[in-house]
PDB file of N, CA and C in Angstrom:
ATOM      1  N   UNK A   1      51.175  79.057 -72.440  1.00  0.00           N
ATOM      2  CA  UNK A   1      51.513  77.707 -72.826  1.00  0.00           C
ATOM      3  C   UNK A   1      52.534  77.119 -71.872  1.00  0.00           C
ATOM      4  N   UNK A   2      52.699  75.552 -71.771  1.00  0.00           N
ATOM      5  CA  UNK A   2      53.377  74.839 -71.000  1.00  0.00           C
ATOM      6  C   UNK A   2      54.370  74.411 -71.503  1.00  0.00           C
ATOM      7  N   UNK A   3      55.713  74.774 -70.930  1.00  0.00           N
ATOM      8  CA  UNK A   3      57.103  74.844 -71.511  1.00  0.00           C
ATOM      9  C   UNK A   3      57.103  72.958 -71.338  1.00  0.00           C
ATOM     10  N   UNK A   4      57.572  72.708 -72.583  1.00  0.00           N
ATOM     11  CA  UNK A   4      57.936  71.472 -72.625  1.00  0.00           C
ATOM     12  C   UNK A   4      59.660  70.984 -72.319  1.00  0.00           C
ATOM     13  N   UNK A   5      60.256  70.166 -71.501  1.00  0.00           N
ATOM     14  CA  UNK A   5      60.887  69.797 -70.477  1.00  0.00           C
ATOM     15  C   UNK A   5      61.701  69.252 -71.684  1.00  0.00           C
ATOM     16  N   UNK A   6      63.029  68.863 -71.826  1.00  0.00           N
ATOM     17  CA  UNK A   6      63.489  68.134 -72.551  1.00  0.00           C
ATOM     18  C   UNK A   6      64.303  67.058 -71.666  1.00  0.00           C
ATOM     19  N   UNK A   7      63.941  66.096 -72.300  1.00  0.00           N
ATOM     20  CA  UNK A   7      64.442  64.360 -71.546  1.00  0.00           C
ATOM     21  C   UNK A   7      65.574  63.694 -72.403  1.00  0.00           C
ATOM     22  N   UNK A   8      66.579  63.777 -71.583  1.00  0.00           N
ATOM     23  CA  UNK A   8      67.734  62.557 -72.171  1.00  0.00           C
ATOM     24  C   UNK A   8      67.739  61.372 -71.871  1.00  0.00           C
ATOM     25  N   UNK A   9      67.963  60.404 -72.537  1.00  0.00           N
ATOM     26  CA  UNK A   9      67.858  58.927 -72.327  1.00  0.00           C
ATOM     27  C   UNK A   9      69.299  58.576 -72.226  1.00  0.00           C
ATOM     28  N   UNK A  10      69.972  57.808 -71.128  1.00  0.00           N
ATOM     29  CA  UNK A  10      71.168  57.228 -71.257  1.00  0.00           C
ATOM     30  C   UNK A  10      71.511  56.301 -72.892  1.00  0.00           C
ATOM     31  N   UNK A  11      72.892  56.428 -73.468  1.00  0.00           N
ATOM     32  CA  UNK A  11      72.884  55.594 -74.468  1.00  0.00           C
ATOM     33  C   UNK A  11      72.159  54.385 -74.453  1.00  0.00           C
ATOM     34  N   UNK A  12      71.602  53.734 -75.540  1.00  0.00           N
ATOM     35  CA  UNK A  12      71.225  52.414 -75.770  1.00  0.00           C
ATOM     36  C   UNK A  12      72.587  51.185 -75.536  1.00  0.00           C
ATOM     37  N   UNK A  13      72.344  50.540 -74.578  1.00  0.00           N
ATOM     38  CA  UNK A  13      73.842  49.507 -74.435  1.00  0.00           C
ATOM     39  C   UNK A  13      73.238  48.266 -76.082  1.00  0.00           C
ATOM     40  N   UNK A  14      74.586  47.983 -76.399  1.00  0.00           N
ATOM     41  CA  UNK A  14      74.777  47.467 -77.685  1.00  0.00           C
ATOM     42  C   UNK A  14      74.528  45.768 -77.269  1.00  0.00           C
ATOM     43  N   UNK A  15      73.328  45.088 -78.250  1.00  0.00           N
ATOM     44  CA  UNK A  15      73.345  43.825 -77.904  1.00  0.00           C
ATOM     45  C   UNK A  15      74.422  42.955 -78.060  1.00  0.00           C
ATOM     46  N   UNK A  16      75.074  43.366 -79.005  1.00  0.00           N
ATOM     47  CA  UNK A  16      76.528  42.129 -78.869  1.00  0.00           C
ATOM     48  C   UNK A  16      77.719  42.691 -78.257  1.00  0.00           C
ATOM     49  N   UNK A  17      78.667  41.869 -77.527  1.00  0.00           N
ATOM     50  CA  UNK A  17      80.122  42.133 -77.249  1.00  0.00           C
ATOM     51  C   UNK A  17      81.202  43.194 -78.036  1.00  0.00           C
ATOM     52  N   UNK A  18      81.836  44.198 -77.862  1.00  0.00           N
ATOM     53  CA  UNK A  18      82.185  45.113 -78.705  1.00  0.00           C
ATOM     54  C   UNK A  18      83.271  43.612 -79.599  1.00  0.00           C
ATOM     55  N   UNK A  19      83.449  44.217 -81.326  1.00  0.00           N
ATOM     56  CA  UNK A  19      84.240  43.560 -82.357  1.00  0.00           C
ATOM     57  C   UNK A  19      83.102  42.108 -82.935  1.00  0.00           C
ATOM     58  N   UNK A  20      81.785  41.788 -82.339  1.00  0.00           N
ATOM     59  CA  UNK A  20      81.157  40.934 -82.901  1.00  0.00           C
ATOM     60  C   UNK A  20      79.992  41.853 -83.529  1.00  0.00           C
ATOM     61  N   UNK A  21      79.684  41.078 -84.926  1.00  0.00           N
ATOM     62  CA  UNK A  21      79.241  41.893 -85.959  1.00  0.00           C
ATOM     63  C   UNK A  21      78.474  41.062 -86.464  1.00  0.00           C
ATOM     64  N   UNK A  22      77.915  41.286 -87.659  1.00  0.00           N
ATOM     65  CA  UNK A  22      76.352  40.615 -88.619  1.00  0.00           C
ATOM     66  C   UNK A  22      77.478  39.772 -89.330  1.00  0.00           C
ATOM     67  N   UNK A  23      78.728  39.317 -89.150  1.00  0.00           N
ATOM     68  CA  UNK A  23      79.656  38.447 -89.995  1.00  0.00           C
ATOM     69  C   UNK A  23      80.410  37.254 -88.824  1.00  0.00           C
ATOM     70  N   UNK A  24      80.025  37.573 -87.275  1.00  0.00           N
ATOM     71  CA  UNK A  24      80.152  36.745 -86.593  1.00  0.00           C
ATOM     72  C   UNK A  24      79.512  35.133 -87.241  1.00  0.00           C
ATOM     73  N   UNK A  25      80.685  34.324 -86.845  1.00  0.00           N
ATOM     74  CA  UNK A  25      79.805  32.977 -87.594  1.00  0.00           C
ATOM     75  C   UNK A  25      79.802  33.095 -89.032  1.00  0.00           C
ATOM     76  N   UNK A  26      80.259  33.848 -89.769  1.00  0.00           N
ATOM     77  CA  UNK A  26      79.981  33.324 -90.987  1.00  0.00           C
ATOM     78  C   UNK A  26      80.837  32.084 -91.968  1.00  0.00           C
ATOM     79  N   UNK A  27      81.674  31.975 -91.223  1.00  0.00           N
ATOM     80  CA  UNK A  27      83.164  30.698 -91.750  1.00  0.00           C
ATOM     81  C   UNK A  27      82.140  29.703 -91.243  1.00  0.00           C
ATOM     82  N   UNK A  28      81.644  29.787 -90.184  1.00  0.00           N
ATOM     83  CA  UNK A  28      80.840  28.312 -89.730  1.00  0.00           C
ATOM     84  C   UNK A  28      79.967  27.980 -90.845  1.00  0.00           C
ATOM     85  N   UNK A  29      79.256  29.273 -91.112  1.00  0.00           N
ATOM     86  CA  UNK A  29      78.058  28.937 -91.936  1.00  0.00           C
ATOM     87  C   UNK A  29      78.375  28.344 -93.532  1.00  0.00           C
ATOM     88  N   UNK A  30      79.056  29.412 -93.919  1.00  0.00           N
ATOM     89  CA  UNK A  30      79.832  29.101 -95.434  1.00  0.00           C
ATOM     90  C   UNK A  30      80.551  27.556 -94.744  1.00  0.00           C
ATOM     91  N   UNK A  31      81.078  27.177 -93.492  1.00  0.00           N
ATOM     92  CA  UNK A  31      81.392  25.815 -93.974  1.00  0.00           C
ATOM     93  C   UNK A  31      80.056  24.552 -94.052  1.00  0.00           C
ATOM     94  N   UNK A  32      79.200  24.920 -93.519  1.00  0.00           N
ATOM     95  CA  UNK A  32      77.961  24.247 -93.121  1.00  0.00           C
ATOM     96  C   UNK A  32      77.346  24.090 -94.715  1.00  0.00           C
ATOM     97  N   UNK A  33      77.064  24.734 -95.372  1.00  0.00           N
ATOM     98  CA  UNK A  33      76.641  25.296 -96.329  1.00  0.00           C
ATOM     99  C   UNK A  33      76.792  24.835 -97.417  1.00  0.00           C
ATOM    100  N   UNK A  34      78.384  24.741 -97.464  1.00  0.00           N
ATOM    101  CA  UNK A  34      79.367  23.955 -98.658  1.00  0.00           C
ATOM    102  C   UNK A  34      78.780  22.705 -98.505  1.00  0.00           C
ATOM    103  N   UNK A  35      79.305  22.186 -97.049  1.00  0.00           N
ATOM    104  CA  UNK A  35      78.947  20.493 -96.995  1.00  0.00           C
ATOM    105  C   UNK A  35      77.813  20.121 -97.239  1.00  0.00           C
ATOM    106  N   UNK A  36      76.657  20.665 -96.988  1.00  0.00           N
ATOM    107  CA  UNK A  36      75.678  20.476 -97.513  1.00  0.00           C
ATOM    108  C   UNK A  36      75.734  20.131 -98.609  1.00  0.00           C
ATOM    109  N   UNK A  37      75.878  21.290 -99.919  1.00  0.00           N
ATOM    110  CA  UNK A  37      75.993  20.891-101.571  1.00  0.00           C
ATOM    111  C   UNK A  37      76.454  19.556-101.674  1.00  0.00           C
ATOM    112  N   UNK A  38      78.280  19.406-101.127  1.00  0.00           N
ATOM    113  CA  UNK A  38      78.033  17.960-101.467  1.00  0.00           C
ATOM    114  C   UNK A  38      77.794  17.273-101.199  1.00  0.00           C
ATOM    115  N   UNK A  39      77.035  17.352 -99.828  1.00  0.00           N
ATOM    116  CA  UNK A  39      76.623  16.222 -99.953  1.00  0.00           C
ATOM    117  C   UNK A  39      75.311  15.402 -99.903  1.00  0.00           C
ATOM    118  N   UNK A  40      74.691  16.178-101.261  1.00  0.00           N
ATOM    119  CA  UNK A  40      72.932  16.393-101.763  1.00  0.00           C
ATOM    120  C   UNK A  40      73.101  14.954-102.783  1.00  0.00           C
ATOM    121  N   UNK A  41      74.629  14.963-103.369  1.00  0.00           N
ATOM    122  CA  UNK A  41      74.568  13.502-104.292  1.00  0.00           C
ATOM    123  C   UNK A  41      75.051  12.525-103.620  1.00  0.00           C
ATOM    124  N   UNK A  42      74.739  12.072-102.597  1.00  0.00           N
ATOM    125  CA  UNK A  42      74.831  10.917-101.357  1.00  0.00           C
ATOM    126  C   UNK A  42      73.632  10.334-101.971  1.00  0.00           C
ATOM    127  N   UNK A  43      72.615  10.758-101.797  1.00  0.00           N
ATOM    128  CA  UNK A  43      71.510  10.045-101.605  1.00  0.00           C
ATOM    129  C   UNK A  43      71.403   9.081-102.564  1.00  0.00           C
ATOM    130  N   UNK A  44      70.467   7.949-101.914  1.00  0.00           N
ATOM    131  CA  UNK A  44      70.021   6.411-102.637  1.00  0.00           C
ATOM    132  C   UNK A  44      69.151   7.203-104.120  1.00  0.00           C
ATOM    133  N   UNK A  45      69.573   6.490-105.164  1.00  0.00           N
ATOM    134  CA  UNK A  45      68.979   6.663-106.519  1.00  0.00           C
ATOM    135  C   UNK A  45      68.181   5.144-106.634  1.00  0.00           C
ATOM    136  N   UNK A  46      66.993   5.357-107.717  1.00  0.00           N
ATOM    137  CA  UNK A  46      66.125   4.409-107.796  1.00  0.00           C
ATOM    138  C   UNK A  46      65.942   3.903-109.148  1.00  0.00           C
ATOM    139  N   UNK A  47      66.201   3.604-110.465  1.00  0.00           N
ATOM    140  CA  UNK A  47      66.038   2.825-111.307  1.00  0.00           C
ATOM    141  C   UNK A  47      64.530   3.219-111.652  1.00  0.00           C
ATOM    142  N   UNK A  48      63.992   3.673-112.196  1.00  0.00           N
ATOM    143  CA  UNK A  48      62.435   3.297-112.864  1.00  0.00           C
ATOM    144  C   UNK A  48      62.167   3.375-114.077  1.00  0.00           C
ATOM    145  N   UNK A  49      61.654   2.822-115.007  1.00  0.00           N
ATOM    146  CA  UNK A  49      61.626   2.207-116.412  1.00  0.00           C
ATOM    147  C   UNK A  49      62.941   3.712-116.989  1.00  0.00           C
ATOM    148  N   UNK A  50      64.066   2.687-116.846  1.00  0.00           N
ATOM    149  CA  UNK A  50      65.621   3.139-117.085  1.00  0.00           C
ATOM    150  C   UNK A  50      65.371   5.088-116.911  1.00  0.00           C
ATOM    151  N   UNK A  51      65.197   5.708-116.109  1.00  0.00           N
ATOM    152  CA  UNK A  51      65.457   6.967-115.281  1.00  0.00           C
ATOM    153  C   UNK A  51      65.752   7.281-113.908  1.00  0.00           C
ATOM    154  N   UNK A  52      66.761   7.624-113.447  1.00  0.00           N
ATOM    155  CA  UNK A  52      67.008   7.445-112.099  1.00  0.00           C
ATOM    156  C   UNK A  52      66.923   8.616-111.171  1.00  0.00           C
ATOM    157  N   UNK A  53      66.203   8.044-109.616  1.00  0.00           N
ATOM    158  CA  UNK A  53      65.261   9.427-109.292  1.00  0.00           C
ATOM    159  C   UNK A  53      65.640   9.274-107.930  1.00  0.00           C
ATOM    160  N   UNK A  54      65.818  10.151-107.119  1.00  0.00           N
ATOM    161  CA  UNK A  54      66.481  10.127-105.859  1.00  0.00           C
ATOM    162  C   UNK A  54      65.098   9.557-104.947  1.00  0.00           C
ATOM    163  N   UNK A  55      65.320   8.901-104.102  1.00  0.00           N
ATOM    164  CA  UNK A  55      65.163   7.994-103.054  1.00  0.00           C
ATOM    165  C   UNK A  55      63.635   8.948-102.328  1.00  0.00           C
ATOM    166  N   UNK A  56      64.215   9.895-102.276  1.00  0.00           N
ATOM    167  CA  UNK A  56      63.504  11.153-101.541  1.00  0.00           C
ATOM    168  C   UNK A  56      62.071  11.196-102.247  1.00  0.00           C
ATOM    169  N   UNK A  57      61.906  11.549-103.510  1.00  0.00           N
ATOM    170  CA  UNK A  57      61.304  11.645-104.074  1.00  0.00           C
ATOM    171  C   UNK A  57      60.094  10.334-103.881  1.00  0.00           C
ATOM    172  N   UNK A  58      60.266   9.566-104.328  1.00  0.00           N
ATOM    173  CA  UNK A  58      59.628   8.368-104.436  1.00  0.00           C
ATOM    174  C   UNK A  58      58.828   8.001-102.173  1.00  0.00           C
ATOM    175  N   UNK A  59      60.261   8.405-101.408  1.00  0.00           N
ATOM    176  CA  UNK A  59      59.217   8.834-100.003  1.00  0.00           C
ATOM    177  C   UNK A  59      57.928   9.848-100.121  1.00  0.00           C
ATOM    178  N   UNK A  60      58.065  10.641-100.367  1.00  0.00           N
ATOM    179  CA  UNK A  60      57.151  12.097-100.474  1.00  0.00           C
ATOM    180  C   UNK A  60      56.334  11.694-100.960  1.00  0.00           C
ATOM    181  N   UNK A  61      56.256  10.739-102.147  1.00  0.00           N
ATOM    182  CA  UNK A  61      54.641  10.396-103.043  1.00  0.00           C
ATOM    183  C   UNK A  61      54.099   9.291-102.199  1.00  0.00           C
ATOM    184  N   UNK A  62      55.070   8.385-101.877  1.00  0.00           N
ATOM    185  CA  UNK A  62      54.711   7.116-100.982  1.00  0.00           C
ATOM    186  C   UNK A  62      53.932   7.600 -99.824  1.00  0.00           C
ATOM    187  N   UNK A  63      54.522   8.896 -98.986  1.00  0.00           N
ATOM    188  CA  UNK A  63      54.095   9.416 -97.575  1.00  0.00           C
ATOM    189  C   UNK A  63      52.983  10.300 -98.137  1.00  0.00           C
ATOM    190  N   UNK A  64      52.611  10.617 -99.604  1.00  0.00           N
ATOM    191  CA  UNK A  64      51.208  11.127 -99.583  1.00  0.00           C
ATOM    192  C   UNK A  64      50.208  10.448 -99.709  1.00  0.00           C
ATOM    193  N   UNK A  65      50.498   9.385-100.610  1.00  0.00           N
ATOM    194  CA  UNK A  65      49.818   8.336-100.607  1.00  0.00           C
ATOM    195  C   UNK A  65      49.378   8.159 -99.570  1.00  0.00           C
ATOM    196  N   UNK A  66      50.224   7.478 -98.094  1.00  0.00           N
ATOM    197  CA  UNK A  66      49.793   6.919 -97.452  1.00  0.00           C
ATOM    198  C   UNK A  66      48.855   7.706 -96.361  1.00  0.00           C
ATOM    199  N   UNK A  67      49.398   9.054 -96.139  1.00  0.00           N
ATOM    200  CA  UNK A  67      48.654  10.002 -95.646  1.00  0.00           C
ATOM    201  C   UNK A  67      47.256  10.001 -95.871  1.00  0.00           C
ATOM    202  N   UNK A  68      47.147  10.291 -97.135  1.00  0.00           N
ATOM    203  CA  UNK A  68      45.643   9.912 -97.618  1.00  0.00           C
ATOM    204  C   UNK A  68      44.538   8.954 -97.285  1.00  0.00           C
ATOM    205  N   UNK A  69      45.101   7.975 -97.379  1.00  0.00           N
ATOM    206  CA  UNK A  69      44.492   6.877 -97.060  1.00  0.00           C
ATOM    207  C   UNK A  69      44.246   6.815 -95.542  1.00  0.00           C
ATOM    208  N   UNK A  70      45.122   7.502 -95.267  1.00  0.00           N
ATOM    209  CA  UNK A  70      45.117   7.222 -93.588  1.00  0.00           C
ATOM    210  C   UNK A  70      43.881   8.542 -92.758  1.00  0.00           C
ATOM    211  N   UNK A  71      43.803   9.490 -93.681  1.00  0.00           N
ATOM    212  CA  UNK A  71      42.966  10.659 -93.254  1.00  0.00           C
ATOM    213  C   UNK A  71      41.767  10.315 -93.901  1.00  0.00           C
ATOM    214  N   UNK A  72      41.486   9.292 -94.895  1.00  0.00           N
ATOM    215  CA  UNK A  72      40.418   8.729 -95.005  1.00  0.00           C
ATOM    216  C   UNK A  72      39.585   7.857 -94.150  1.00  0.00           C
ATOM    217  N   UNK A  73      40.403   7.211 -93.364  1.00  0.00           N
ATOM    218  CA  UNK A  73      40.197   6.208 -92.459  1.00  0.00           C
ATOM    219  C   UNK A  73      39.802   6.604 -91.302  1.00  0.00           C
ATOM    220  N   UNK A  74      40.309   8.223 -90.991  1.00  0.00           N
ATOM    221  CA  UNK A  74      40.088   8.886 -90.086  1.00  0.00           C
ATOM    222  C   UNK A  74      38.787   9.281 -90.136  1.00  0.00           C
ATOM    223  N   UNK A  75      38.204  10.121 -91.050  1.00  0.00           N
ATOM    224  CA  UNK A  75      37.376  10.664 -91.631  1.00  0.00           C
ATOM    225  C   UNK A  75      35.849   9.524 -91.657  1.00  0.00           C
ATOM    226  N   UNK A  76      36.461   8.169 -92.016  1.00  0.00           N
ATOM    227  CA  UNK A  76      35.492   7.242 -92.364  1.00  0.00           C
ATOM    228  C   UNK A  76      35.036   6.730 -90.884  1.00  0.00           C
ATOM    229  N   UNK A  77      35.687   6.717 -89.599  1.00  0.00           N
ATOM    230  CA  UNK A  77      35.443   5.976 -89.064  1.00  0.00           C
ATOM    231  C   UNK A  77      35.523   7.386 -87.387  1.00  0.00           C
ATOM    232  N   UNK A  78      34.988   8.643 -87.998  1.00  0.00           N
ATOM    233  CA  UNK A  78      34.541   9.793 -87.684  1.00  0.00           C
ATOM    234  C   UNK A  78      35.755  10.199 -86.457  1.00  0.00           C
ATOM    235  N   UNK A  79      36.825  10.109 -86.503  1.00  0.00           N
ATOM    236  CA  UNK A  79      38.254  10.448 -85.684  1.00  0.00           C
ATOM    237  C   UNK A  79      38.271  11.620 -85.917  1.00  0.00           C
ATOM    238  N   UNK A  80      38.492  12.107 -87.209  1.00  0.00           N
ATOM    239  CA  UNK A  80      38.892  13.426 -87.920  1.00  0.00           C
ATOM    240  C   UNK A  80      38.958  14.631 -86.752  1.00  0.00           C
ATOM    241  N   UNK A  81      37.361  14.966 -86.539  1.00  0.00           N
ATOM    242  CA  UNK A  81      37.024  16.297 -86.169  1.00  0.00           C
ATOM    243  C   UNK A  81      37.585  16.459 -84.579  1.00  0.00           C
ATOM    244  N   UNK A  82      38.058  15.043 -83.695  1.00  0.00           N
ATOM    245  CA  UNK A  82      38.603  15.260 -82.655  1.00  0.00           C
ATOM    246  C   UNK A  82      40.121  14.972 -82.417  1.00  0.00           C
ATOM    247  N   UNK A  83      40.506  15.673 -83.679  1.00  0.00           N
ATOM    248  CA  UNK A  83      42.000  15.004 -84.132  1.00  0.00           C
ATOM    249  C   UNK A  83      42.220  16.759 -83.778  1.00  0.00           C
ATOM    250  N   UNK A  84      42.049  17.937 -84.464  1.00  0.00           N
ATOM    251  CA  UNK A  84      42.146  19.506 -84.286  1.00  0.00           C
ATOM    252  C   UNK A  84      42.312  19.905 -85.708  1.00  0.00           C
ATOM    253  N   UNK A  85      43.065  21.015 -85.858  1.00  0.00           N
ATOM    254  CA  UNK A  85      42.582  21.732 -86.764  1.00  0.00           C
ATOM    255  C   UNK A  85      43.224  20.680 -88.256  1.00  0.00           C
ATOM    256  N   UNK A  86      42.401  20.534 -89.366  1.00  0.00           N
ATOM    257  CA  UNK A  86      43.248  19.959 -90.552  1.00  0.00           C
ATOM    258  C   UNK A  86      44.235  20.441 -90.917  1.00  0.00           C
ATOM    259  N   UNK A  87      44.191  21.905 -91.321  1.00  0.00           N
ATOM    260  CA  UNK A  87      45.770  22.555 -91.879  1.00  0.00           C
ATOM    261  C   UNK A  87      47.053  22.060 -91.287  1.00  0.00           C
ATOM    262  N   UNK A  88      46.623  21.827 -90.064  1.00  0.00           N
ATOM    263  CA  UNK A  88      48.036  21.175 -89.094  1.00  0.00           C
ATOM    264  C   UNK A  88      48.235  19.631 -89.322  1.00  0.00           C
ATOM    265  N   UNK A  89      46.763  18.782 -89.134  1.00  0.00           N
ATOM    266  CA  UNK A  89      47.011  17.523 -89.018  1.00  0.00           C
ATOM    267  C   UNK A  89      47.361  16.996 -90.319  1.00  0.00           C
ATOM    268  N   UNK A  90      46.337  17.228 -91.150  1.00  0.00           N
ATOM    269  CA  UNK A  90      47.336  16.897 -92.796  1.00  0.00           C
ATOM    270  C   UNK A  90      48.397  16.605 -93.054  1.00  0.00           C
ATOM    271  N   UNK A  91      49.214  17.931 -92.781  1.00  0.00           N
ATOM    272  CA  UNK A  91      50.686  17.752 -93.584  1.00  0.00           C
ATOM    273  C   UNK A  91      51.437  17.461 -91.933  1.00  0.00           C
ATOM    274  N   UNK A  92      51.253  17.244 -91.214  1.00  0.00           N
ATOM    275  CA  UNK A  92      51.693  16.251 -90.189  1.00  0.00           C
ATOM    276  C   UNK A  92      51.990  15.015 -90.860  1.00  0.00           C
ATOM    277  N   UNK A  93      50.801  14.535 -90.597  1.00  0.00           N
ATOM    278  CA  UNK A  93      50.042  12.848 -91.221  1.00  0.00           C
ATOM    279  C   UNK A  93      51.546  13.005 -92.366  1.00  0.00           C
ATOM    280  N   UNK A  94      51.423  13.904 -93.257  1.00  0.00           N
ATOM    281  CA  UNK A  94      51.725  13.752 -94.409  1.00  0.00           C
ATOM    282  C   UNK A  94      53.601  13.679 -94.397  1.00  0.00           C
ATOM    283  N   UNK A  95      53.955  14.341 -93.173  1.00  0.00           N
ATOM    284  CA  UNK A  95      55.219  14.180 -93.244  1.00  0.00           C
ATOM    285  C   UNK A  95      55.475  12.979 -92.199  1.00  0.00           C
ATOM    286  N   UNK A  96      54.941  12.199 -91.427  1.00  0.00           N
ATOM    287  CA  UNK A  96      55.020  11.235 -90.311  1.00  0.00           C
ATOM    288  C   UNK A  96      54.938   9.805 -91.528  1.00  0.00           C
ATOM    289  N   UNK A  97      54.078   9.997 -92.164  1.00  0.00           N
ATOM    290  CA  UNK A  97      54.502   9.024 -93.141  1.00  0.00           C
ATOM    291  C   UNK A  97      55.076   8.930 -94.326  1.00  0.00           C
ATOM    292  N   UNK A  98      56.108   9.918 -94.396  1.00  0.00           N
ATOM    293  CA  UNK A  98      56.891  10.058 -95.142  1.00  0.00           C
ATOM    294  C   UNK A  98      58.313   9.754 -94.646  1.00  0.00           C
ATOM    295  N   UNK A  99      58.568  10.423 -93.409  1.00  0.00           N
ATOM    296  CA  UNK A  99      59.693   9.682 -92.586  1.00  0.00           C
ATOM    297  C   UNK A  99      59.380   7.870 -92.144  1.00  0.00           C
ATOM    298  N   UNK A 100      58.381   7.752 -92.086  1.00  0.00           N
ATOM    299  CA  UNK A 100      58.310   6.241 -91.649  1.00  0.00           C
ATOM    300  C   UNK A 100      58.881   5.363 -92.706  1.00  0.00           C
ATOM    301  N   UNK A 101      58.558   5.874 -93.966  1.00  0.00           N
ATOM    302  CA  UNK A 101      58.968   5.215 -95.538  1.00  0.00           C
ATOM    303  C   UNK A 101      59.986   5.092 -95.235  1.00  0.00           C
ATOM    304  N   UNK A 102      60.393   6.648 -94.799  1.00  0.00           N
ATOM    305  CA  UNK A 102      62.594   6.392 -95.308  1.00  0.00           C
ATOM    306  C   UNK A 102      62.911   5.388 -94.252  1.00  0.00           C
ATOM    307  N   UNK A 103      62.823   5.657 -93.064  1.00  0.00           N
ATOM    308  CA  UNK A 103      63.460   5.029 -92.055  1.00  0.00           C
ATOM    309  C   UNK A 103      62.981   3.477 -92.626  1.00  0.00           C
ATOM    310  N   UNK A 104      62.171   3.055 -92.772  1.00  0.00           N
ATOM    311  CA  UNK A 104      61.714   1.407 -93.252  1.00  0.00           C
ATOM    312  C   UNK A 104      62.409   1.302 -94.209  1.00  0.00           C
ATOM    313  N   UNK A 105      62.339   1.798 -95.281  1.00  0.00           N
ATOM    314  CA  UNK A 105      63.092   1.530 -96.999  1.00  0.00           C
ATOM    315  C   UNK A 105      64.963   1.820 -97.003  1.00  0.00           C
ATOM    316  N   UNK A 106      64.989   2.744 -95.665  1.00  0.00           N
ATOM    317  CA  UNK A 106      66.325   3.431 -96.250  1.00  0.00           C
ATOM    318  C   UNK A 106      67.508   4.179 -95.370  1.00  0.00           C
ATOM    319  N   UNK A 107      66.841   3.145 -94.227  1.00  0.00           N
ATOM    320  CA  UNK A 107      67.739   3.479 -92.539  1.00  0.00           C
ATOM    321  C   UNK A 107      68.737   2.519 -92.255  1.00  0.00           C
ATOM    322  N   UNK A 108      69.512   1.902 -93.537  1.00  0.00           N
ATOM    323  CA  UNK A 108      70.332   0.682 -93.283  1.00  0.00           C
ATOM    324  C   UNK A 108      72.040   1.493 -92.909  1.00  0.00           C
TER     325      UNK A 108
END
């Protein structure tokens, strides 16, 4: 039988700087984080038969709406199939007119 050779590998060099750790950044983040929370009750509220519903909400149905209609149009007037794959273009469509809402309704 053939004596098998034994191979050492120099240590593995360490990807981060020695004293930076999986807690590097974390004051940034916990401050990022916080501000966020508060500031989720910024947003424009909307009045609808006396219940009030964040701004956001009322984009998202508006931008599906309009999505729809708009991938119908596609569809109707045979665009669709040289547009690429649907899974992608859909919720594209679907978020492009959803930002168009806010920015029109709510970019003051």
């Amino acid at each position: 039988m053939r004596e098998l050779k034994s191979i050492t590998y120099p240590p593995h060099p360490s990807p981060l700087p020695e004293g930076e750790g999986m807690f590097r950044g974390s004051l940034k983040t916990f401050l990022l984080v916080s501000l966020s929370i508060f500031l989720t009750a910024c947003d424009p509220m909307l009045s609808l038969e006396g219940s009030f519903w964040p701004a956001w909400i009322i984009c998202i149905l508006g931008g599906l709406a309009a999505s729809m209609l708009l991938m119908w149009q596609l569809v109707h007037c045979r665009l669709a199939p040289h547009l690429g794959p649907p899974l992608l273009i859909a919720p594209s469509l679907w978020a492009l007119c959803t930002f168009v809402i806010w920015l029109v309704f709510y970019a003051a």
